[in-house]
C-alpha atoms as a PDB file:
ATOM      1  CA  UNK A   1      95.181  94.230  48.102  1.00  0.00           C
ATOM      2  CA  UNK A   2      91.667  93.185  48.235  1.00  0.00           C
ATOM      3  CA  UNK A   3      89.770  92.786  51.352  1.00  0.00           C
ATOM      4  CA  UNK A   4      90.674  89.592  53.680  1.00  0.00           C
ATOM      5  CA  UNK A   5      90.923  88.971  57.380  1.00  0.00           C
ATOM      6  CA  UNK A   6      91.231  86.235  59.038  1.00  0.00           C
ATOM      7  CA  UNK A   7      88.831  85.108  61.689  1.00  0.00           C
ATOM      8  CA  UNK A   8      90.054  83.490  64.778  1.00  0.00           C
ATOM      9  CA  UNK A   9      87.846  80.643  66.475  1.00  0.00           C
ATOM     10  CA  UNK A  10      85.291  81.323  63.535  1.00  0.00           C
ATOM     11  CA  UNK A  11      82.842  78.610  64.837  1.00  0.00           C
ATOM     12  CA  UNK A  12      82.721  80.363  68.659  1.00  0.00           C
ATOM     13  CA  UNK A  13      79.566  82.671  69.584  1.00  0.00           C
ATOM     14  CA  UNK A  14      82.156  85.558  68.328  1.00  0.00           C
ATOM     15  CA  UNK A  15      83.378  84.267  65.393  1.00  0.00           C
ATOM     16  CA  UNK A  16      80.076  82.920  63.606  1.00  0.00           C
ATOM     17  CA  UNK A  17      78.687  86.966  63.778  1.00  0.00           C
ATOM     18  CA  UNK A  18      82.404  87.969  62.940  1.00  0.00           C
ATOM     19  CA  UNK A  19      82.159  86.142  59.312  1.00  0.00           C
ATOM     20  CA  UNK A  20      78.825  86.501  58.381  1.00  0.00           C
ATOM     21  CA  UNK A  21      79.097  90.558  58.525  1.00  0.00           C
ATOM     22  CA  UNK A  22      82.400  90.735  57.203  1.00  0.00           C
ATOM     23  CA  UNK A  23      81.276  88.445  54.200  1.00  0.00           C
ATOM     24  CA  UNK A  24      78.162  90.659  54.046  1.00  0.00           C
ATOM     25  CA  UNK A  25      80.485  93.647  53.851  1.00  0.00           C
ATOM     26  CA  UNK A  26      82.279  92.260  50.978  1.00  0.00           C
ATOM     27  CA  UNK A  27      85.482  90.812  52.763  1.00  0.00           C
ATOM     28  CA  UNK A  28      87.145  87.605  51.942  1.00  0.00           C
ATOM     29  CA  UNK A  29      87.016  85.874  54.964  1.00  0.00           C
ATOM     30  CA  UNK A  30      89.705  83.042  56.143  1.00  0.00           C
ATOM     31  CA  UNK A  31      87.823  80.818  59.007  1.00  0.00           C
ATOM     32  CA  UNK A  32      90.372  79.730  61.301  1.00  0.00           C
ATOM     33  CA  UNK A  33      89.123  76.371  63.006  1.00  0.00           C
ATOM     34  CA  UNK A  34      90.115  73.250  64.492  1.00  0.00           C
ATOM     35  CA  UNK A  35      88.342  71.054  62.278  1.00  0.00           C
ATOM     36  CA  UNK A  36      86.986  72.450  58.608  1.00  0.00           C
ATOM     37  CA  UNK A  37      84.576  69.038  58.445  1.00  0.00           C
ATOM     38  CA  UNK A  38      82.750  70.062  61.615  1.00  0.00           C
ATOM     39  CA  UNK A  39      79.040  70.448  61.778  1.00  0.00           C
ATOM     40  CA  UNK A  40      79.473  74.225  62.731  1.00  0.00           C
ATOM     41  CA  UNK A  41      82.965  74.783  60.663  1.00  0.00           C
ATOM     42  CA  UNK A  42      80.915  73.698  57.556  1.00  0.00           C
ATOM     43  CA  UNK A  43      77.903  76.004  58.587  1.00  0.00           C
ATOM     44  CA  UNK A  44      79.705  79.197  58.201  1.00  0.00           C
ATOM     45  CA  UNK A  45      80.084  78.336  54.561  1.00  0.00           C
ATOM     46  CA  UNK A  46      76.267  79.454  54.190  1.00  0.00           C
ATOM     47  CA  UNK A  47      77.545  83.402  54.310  1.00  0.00           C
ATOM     48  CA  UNK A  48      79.073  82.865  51.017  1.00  0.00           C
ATOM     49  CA  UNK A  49      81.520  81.976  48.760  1.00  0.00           C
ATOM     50  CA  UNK A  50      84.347  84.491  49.894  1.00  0.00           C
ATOM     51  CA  UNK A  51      84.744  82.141  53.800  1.00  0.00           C
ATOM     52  CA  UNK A  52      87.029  79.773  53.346  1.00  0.00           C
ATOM     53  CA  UNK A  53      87.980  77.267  56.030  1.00  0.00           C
ATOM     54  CA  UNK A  54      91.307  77.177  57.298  1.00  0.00           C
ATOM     55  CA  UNK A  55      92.543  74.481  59.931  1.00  0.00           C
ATOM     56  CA  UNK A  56      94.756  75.534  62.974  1.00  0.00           C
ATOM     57  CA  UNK A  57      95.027  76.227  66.295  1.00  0.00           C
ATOM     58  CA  UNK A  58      96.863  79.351  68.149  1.00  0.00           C
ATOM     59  CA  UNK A  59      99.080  76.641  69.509  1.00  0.00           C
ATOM     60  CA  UNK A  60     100.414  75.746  66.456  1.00  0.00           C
ATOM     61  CA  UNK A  61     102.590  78.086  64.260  1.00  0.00           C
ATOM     62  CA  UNK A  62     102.717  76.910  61.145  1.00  0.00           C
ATOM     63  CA  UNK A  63      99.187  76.737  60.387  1.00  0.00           C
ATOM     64  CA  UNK A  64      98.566  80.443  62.184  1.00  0.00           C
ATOM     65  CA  UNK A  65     101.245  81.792  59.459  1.00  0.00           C
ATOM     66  CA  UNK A  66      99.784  79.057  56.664  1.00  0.00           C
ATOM     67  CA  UNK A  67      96.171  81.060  57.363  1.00  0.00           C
ATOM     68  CA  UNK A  68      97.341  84.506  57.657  1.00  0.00           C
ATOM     69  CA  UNK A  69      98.714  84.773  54.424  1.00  0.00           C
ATOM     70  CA  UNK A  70      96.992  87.035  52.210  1.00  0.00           C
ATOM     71  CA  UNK A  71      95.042  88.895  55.005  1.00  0.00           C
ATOM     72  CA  UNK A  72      95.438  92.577  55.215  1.00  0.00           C
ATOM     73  CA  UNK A  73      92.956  92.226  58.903  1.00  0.00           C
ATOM     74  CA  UNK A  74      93.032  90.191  61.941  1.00  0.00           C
ATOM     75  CA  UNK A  75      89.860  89.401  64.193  1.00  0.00           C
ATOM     76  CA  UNK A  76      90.936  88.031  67.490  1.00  0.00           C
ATOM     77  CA  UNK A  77      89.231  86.766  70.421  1.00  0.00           C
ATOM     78  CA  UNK A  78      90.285  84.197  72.832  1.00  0.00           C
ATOM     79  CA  UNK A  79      88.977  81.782  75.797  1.00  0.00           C
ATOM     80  CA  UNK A  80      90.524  83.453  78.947  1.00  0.00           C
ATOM     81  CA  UNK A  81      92.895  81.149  80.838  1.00  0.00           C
ATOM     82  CA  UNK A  82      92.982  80.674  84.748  1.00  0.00           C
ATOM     83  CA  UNK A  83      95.858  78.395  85.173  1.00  0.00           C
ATOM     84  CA  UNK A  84      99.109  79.918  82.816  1.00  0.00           C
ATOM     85  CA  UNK A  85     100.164  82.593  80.106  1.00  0.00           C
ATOM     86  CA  UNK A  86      98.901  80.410  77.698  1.00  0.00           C
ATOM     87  CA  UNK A  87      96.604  83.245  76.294  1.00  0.00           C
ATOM     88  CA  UNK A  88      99.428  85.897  76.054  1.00  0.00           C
ATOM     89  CA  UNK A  89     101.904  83.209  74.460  1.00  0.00           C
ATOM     90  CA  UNK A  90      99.192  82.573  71.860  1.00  0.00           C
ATOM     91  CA  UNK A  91      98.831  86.158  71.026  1.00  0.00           C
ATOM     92  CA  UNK A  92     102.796  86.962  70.790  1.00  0.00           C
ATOM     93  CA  UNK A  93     102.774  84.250  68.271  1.00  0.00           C
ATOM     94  CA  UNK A  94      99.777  85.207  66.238  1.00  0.00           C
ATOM     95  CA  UNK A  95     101.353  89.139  66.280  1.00  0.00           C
ATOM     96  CA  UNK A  96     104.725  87.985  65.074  1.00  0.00           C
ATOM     97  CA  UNK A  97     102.982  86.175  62.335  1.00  0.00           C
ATOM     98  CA  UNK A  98     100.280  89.218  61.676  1.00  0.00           C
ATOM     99  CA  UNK A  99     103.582  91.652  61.399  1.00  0.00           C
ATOM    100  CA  UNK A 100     104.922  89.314  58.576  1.00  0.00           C
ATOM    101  CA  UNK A 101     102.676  88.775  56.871  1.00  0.00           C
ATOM    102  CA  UNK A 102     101.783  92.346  56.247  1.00  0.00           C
ATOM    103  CA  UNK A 103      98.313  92.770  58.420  1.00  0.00           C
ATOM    104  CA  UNK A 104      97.387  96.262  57.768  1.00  0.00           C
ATOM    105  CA  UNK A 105      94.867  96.311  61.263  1.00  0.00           C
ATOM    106  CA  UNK A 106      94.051  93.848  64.231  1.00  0.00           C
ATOM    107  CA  UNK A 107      91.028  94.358  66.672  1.00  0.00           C
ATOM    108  CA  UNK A 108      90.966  92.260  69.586  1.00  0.00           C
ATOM    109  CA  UNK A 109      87.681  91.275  71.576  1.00  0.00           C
ATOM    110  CA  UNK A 110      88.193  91.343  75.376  1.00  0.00           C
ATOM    111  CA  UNK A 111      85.279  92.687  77.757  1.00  0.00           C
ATOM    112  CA  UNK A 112      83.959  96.350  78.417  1.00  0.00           C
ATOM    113  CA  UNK A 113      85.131  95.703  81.750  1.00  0.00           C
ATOM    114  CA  UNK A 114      88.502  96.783  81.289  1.00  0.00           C
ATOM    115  CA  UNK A 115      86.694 100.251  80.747  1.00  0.00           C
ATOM    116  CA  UNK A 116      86.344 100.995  84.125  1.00  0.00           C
ATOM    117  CA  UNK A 117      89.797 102.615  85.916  1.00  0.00           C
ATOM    118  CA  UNK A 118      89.940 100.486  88.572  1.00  0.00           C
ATOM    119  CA  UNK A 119      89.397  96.759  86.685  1.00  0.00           C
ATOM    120  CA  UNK A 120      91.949  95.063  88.243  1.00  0.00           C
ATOM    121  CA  UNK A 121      90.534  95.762  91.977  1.00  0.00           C
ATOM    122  CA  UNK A 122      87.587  94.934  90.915  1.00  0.00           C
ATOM    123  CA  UNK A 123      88.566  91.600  89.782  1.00  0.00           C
ATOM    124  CA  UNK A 124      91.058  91.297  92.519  1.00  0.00           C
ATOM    125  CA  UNK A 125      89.610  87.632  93.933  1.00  0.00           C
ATOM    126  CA  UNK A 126      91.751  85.265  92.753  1.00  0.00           C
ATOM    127  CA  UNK A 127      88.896  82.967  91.129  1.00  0.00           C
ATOM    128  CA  UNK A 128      88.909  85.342  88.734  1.00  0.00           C
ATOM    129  CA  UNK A 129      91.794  87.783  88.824  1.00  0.00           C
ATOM    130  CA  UNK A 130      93.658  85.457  86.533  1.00  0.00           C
ATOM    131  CA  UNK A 131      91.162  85.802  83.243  1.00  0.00           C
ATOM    132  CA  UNK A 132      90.891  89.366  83.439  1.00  0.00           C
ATOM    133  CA  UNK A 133      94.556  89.427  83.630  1.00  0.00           C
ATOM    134  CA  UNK A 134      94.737  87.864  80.465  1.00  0.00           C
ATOM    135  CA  UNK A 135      92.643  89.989  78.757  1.00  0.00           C
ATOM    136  CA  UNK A 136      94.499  93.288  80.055  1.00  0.00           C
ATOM    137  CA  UNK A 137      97.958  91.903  79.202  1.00  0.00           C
ATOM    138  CA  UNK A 138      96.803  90.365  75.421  1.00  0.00           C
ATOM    139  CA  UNK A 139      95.078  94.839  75.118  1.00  0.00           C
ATOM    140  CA  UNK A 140      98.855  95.590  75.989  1.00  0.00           C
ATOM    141  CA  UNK A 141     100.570  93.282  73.464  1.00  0.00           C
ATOM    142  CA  UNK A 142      98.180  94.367  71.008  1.00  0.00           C
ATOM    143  CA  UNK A 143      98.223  97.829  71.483  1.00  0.00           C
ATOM    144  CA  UNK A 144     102.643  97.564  71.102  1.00  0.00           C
ATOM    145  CA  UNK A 145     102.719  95.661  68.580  1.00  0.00           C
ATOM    146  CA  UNK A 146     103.326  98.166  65.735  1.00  0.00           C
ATOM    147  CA  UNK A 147     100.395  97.279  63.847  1.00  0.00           C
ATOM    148  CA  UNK A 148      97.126  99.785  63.244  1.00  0.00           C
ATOM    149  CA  UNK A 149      94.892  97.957  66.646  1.00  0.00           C
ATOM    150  CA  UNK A 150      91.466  98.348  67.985  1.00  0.00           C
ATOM    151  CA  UNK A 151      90.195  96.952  71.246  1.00  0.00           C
ATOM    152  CA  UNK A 152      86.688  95.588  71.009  1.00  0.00           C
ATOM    153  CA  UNK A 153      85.403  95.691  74.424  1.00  0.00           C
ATOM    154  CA  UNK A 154      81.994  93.741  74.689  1.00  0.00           C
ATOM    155  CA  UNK A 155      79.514  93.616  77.623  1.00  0.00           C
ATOM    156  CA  UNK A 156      77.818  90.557  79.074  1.00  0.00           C
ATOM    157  CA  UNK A 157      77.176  87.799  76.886  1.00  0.00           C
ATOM    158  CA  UNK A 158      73.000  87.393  76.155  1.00  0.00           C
ATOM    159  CA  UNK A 159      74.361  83.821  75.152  1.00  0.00           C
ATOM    160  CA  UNK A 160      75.182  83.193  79.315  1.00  0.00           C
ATOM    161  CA  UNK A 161      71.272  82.820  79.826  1.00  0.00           C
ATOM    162  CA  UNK A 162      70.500  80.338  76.764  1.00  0.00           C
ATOM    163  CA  UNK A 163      71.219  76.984  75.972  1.00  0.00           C
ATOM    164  CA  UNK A 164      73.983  75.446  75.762  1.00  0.00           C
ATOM    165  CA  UNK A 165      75.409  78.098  78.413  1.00  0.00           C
ATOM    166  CA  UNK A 166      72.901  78.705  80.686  1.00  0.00           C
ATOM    167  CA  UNK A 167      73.139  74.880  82.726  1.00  0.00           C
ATOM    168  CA  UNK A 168      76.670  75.952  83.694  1.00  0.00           C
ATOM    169  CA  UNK A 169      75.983  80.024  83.977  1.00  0.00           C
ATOM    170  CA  UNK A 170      72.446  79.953  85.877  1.00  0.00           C
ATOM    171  CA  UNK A 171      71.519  75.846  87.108  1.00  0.00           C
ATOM    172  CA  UNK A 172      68.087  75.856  87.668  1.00  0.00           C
ATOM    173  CA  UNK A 173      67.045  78.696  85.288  1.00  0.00           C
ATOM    174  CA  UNK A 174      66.242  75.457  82.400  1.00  0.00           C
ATOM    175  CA  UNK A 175      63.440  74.518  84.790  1.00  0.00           C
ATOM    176  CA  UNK A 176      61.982  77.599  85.608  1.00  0.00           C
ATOM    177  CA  UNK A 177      64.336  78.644  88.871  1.00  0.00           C
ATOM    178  CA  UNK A 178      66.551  82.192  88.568  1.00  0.00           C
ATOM    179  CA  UNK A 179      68.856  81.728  91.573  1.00  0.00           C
ATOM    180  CA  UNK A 180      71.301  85.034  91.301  1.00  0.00           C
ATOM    181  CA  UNK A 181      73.514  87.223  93.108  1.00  0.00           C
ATOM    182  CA  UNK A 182      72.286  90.841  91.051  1.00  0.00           C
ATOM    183  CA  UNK A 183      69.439  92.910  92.504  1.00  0.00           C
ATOM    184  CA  UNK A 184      66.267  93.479  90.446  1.00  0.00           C
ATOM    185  CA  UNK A 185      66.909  97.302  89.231  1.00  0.00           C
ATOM    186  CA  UNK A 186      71.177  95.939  87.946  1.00  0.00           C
ATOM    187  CA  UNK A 187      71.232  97.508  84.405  1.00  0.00           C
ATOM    188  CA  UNK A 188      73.789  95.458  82.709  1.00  0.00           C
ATOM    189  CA  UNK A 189      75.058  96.480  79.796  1.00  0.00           C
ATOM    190  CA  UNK A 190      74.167  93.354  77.808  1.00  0.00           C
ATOM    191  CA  UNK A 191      75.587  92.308  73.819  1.00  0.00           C
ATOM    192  CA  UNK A 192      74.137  90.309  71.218  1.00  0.00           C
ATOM    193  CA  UNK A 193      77.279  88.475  69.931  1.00  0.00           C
ATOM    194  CA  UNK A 194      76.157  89.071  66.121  1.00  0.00           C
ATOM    195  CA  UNK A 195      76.822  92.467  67.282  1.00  0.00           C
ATOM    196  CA  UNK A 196      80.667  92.450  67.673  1.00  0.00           C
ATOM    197  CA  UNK A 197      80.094  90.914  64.007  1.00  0.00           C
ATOM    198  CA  UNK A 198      79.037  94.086  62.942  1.00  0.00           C
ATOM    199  CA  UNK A 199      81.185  96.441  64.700  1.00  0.00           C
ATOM    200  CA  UNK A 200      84.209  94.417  63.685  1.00  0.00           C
ATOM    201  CA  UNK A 201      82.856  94.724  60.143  1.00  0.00           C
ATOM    202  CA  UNK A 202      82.429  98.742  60.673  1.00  0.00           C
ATOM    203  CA  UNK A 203      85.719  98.820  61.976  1.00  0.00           C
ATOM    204  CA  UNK A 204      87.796  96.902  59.286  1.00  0.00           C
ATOM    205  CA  UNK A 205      85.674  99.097  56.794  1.00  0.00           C
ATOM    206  CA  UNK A 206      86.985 102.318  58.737  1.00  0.00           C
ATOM    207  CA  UNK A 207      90.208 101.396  59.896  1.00  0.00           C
ATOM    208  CA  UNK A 208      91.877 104.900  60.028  1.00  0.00           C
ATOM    209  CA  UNK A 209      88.926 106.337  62.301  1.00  0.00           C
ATOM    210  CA  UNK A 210      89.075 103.105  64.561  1.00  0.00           C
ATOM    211  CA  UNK A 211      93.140 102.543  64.832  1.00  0.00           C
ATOM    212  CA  UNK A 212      94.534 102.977  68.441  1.00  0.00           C
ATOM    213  CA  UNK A 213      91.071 102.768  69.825  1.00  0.00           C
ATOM    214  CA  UNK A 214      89.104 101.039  72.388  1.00  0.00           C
ATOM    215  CA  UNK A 215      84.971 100.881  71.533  1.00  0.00           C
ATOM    216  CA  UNK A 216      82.423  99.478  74.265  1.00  0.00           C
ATOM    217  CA  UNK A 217      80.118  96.789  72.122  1.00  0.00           C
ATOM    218  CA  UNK A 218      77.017  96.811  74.609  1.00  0.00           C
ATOM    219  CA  UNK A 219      73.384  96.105  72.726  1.00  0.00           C
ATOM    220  CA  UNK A 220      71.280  97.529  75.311  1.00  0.00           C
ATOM    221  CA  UNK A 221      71.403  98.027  79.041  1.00  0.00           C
ATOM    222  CA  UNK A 222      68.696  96.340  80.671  1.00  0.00           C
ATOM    223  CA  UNK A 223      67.577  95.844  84.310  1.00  0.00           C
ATOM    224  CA  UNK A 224      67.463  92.027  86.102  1.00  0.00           C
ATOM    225  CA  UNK A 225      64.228  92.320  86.292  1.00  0.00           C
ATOM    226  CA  UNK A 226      63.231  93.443  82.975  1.00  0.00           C
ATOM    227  CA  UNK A 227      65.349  90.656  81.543  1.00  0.00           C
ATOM    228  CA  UNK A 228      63.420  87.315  83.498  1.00  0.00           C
ATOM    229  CA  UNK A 229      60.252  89.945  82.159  1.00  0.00           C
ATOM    230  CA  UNK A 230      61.819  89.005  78.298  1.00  0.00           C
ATOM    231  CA  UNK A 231      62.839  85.329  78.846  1.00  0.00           C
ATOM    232  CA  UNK A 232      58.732  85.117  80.586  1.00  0.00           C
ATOM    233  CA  UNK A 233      57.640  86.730  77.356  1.00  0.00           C
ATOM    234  CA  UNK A 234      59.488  84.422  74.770  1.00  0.00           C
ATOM    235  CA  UNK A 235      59.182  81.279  76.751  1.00  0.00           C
ATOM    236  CA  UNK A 236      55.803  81.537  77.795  1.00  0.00           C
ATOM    237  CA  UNK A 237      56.621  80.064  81.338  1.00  0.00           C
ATOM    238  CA  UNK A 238      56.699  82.098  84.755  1.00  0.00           C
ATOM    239  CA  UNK A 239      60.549  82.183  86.388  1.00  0.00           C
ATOM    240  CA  UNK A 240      60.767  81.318  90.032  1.00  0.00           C
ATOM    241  CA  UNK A 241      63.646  84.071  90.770  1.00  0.00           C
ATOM    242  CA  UNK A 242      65.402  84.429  93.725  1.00  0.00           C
ATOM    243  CA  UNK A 243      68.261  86.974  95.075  1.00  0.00           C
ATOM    244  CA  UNK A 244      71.232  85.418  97.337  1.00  0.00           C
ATOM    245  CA  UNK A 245      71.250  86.690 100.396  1.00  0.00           C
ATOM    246  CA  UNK A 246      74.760  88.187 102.203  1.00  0.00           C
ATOM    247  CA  UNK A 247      75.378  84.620 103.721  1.00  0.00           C
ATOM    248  CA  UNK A 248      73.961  82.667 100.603  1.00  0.00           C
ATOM    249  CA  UNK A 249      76.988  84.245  98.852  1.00  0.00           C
ATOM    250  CA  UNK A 250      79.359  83.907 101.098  1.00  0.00           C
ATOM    251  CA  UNK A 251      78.509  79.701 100.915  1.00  0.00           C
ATOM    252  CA  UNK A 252      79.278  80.064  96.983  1.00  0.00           C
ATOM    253  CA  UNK A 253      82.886  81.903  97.940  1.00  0.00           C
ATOM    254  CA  UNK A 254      84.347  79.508  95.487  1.00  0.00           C
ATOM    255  CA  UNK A 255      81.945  79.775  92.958  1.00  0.00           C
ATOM    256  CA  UNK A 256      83.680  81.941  90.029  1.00  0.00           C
ATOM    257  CA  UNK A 257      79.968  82.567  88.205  1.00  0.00           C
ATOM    258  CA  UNK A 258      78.612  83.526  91.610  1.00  0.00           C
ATOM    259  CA  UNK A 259      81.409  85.987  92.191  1.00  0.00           C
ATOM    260  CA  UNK A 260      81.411  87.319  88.580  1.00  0.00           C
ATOM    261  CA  UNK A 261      77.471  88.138  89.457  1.00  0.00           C
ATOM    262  CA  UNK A 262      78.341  90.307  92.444  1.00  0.00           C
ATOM    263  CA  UNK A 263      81.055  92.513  90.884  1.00  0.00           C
ATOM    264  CA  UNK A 264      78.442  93.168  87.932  1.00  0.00           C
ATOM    265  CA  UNK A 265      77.534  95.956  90.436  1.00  0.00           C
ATOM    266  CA  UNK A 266      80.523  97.814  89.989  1.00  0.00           C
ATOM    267  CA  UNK A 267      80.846  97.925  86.270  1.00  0.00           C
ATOM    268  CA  UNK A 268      77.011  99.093  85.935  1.00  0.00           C
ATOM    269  CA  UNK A 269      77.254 102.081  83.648  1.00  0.00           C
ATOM    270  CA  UNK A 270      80.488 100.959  82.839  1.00  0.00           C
ATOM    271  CA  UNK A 271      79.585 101.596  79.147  1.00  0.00           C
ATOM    272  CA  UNK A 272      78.155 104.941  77.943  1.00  0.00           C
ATOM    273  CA  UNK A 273      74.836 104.379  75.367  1.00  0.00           C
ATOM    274  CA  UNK A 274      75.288 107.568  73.644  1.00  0.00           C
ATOM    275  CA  UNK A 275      79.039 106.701  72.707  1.00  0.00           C
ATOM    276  CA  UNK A 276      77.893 103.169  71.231  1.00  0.00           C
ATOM    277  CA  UNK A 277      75.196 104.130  69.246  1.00  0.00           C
ATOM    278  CA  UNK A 278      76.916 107.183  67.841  1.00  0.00           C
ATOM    279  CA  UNK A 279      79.376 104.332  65.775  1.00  0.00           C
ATOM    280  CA  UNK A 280      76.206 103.731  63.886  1.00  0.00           C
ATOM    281  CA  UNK A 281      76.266 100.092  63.969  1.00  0.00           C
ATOM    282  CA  UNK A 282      72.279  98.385  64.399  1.00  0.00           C
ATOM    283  CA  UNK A 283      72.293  97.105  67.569  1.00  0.00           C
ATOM    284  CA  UNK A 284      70.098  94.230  68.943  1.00  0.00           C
ATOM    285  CA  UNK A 285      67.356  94.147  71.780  1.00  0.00           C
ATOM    286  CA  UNK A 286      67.269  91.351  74.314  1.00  0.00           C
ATOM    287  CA  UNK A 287      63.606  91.402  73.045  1.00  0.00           C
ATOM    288  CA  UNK A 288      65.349  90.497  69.366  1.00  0.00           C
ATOM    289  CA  UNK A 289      67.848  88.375  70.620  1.00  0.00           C
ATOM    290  CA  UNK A 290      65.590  85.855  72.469  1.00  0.00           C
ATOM    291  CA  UNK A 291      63.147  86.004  69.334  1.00  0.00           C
ATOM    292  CA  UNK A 292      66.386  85.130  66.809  1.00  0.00           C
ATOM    293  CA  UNK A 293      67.483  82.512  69.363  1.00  0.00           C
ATOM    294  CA  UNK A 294      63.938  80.980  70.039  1.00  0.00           C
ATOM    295  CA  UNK A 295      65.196  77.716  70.245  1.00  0.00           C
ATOM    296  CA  UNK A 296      68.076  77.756  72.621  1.00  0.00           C
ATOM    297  CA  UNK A 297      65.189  79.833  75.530  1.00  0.00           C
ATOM    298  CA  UNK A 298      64.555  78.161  78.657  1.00  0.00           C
ATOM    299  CA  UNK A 299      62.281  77.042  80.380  1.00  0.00           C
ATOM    300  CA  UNK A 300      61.567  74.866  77.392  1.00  0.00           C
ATOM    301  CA  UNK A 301      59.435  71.923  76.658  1.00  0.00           C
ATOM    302  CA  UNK A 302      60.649  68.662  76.888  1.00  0.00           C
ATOM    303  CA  UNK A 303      64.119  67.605  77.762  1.00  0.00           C
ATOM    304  CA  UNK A 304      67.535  68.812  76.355  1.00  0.00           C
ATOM    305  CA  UNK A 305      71.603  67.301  77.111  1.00  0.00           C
ATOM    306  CA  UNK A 306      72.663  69.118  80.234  1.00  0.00           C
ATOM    307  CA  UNK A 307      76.155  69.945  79.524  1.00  0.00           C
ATOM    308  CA  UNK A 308      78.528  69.657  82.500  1.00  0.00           C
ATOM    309  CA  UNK A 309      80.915  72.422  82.918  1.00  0.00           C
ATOM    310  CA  UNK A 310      84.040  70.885  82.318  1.00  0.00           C
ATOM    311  CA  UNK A 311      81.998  69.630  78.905  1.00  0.00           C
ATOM    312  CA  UNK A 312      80.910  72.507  78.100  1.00  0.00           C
ATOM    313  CA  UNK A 313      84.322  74.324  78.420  1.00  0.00           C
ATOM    314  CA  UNK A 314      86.001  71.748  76.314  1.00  0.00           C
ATOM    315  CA  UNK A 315      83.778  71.938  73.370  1.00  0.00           C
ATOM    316  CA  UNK A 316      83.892  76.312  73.722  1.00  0.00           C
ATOM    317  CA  UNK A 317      87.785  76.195  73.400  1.00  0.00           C
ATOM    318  CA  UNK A 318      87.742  73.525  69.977  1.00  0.00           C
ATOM    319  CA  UNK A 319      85.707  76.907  68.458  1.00  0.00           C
END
């Protein structure tokens, strides 16, 4: 059988690395999206003739198993839900259809911090307890569903602190104003999405060495401070920053990106350096990163569309 996996939300900040390495690796790749005649659905047709666009959604059964077919290797990554099981449902479905159809290996993206042994404390507040949740239980169906699985365990997104994300992640930072809840010496272990690309690619391309695994994805691990140092250096503009106090938190107790920044302290270290680069894979600088993504840096120039959250959320989950 030759070499095709299908992609799951192809167009998301995932997906789009996810394709382009595989297709640079010599895998037929099938694009699962919501519409093929988007903008960014059309894009991905730039890494080649072997992506083909295939039209679904992990709600829908029939054009899950109408994509699958032919594909010997399942990427999978998800938006995490807060409000039902809709994220483990969609799973079960897309395993029973992997099993038939003969998928040979799955990897599954969640986050590296299911790495630490005590995740679900961590993540006990119940702003957030429920996407972590989902993420746990979807590494459990995975890992039982009789299929050769990895678990892709990224760190934080360098994405959160450029546009389109940023406006909902860090308000203010888009005119020169880093209100946060880390400390200035926080190394967080910090991924270049194109990266999971790449270590997705390595994996498919060594599945015996990577079944029944989990592998941290982390890029570098970088301080707070030296990271407003990068964005400085590649926008040219000088960051106002400013650390919430005890009680400024405890005003924002209902603020889920507030309380995702303070528990960043407990998964520091989380992922071990020395273990990710010994995979091999190139990894990417937040340096590199911010020069690759020049035009999605703030503080910018000029105006851009301020996407609201609810907006913003919308358009991630149609990836």
């Amino acid at each position: 059988m030759s070499k095709t996996a299908l992609v799951i939300r192809a167009t998301g900040s995932q997906g789009k690395g996810v394709v382009k390495h595989l297709a640079k690796s010599g895998w037929n790749v099938h694009a699962f999206v919501p519409d093929p005649s988007a903008e960014r659905a059309v894009a991905l047709k730039k890494f080649g003739d072997s992506v083909s666009l295939h039209k679904g959604s992990l709600d829908d059964a029939a054009s899950v198993e109408a994509a699958i077919k032919g594909c010997n290797a399942v990427f999978l990554t998800q938006m995490p839900t807060w409000k039902d099981d809709s994220e483990t449902r969609e799973a079960r479905m897309l395993l029973d259809a992997a099993k038939a159809a003969g998928v040979r290996h799955i990897a599954v993206s969640t986050q590296a911090g299911l790495s630490h042994p005590n995740v679900e404390q961590i993540f006990a507040n119940p702003m957030i307890a429920p996407s972590v949740a989902g993420k746990i239980a979807v590494e459990k169906l995975v890992s039982e569903c009789d299929i050769p699985w990895t678990a892709l365990r990224p760190g934080w997104f360098n994405t959160n602190i450029t546009l389109p994300v940023v406006d909902m992640m860090y308000p203010g930072l888009s005119d020169g104003k880093f209100i946060n809840s880390y400390t200035p010496d926080l190394r967080i272990c910090t991924v270049d999405p194109d990266d999971i690309g790449a270590f997705t690619a390595h994996v498919f391309d060594h599945p015996d060495q990577y079944a029944g695994r989990s592998v941290n994805i982390v890029s570098e691990e970088i301080t707070v401070a030296d990271i407003i140092s990068e964005i400085e250096r590649a926008s040219g503009k000088t960051i106002d920053v400013h650390y919430r106090t005890e009680e400024e938190n405890n005003k924002e107790a209902g603020n889920p990106f507030v309380i995702g920044q303070q528990l960043m302290k407990d998964l520091e270290g989380v992922a071990d350096m020395d273990e990710v680069r010994s995979h091999g894979v190139p990894l990417t600088t937040f340096r590199q990163f911010l020069e690759n993504n020049k035009d999605t840096v703030v503080p910018r120039e000029g105006n851009h569309e301020r996407l609201s959250a609810d907006k913003l959320l919308s358009e991630r989950v149609k990836a």
